[in-house]
Protein backbone atom coordinates (compact mmCIF):
# COMPACT_ATOMS: atom_id res chain seq x y z
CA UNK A 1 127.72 104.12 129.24
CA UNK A 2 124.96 102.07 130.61
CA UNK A 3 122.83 99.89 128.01
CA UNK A 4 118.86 100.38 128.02
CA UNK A 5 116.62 97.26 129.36
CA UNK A 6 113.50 97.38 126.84
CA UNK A 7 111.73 96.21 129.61
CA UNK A 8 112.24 98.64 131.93
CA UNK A 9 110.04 100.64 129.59
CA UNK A 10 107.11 98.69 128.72
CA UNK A 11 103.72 99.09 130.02
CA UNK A 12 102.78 97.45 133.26
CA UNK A 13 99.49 96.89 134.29
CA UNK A 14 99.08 99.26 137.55
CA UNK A 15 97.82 98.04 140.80
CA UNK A 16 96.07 100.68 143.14
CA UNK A 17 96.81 99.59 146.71
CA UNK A 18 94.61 101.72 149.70
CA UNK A 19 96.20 101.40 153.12
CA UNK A 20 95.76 98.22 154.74
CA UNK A 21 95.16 97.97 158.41
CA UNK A 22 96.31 95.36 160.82
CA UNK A 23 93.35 93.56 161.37
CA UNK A 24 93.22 92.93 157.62
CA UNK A 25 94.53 89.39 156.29
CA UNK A 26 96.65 89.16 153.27
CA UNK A 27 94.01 87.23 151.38
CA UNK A 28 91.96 90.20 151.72
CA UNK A 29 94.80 92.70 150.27
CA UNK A 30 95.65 90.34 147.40
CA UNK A 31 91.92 90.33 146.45
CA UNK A 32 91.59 94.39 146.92
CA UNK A 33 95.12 94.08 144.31
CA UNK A 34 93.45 91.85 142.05
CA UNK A 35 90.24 94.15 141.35
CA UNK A 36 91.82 97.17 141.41
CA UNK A 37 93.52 96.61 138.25
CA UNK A 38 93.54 98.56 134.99
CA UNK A 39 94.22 98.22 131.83
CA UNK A 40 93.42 101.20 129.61
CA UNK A 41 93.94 100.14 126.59
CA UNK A 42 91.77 96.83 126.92
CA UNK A 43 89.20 99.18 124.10
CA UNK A 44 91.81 99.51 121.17
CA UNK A 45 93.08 95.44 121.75
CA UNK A 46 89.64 94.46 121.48
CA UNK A 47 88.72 96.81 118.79
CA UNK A 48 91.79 95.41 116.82
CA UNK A 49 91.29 91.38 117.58
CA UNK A 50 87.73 91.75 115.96
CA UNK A 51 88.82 93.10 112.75
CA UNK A 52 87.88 90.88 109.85
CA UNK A 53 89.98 90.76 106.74
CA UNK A 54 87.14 90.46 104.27
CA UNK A 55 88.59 91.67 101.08
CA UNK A 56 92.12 91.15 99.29
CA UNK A 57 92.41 95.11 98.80
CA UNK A 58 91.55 95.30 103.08
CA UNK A 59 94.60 92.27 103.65
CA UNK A 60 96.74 94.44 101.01
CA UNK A 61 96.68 97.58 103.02
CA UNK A 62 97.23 95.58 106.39
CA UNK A 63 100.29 94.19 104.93
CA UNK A 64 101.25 97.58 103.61
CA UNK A 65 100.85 99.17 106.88
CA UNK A 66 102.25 97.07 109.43
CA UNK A 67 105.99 96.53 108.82
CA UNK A 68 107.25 92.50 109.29
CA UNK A 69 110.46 93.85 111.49
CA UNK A 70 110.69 96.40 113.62
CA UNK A 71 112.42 99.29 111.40
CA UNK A 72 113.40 101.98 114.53
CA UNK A 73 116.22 99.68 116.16
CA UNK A 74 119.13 101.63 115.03
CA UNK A 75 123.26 101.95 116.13
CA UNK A 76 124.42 105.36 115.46
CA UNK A 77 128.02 105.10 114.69
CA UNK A 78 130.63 107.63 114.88
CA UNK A 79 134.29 106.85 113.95
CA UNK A 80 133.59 103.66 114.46
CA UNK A 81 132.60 103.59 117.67
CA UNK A 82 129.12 103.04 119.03
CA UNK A 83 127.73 106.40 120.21
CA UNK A 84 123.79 104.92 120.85
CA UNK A 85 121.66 101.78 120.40
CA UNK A 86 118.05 102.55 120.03
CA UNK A 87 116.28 99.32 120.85
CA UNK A 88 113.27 97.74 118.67
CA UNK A 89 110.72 100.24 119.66
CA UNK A 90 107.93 97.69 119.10
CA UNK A 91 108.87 95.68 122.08
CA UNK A 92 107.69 98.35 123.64
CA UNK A 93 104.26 99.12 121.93
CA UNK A 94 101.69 98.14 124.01
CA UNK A 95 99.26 96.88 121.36
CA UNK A 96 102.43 94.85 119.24
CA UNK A 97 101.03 91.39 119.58
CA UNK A 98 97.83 91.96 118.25
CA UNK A 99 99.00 94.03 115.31
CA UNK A 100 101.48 91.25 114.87
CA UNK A 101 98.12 89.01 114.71
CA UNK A 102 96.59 90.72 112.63
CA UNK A 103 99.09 91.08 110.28
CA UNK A 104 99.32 87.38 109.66
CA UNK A 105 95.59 87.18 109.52
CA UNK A 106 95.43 89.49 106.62
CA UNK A 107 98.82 87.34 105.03
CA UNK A 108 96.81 83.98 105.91
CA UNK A 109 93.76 84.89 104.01
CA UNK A 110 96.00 86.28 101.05
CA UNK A 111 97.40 83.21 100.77
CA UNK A 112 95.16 80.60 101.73
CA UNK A 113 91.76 82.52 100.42
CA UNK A 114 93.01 84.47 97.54
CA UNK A 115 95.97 82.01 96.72
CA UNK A 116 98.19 84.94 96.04
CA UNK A 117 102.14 84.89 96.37
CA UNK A 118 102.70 86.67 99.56
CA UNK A 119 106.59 86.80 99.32
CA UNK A 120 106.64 90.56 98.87
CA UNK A 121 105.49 91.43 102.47
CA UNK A 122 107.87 88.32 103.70
């Protein structure tokens, strides 16, 4: 039984290469690489960096929502014996570090604007 790399299933950013021909230099290709990126979910990061946590009930419901740990890495046991190991499936989510921001955002203002105890979502 082979164990899963995480990272052979996260997102890469694709590069769209046309054909090059041989009077082309390599500067030229690695510029063509460089523009030809995309990254499709550049909307929903930005979308989510500019939310502002402007009320305790809005930093609440953050905290609610987004878990602290990741709560889908699982070993499924049988006899004993490892059958499967589901890695942390937010390694994987495309969009984890900027929920993970704004998560302590909304615990930052809690604590530092509102001067509640934030030990619960901890």
């Amino acid at each position: 039984m082979s164990i899963m790399n995480v990272s052979d299933y996260t997102i890469k950013p694709l590069i769209i290469l046309g054909w090059v021909h041989p009077e082309t230099d390599s500067k030229t290709v690695v510029r063509r690489a460089k523009s030809k990126k995309i990254d499709v979910l550049a909307p929903l990061r930005k979308w989510i960096n500019n939310i502002n946590v402007k009320t305790p009930k809005m930093a609440h419901r953050i905290c609610q929502l987004i878990p602290a740990q990741c709560p889908f890495a699982r070993t499924i046991k049988l006899f004993g014996r490892t059958i499967l190991t589901i890695p942390p499936l937010c390694k994987i989510n495309p969009v984890y570090e900027e929920l993970m921001m704004l998560r302590f955002t909304a615990l930052s203002y809690l604590a530092e604007e509102c001067g509640e105890d934030i030990s619960a979502y901890c």
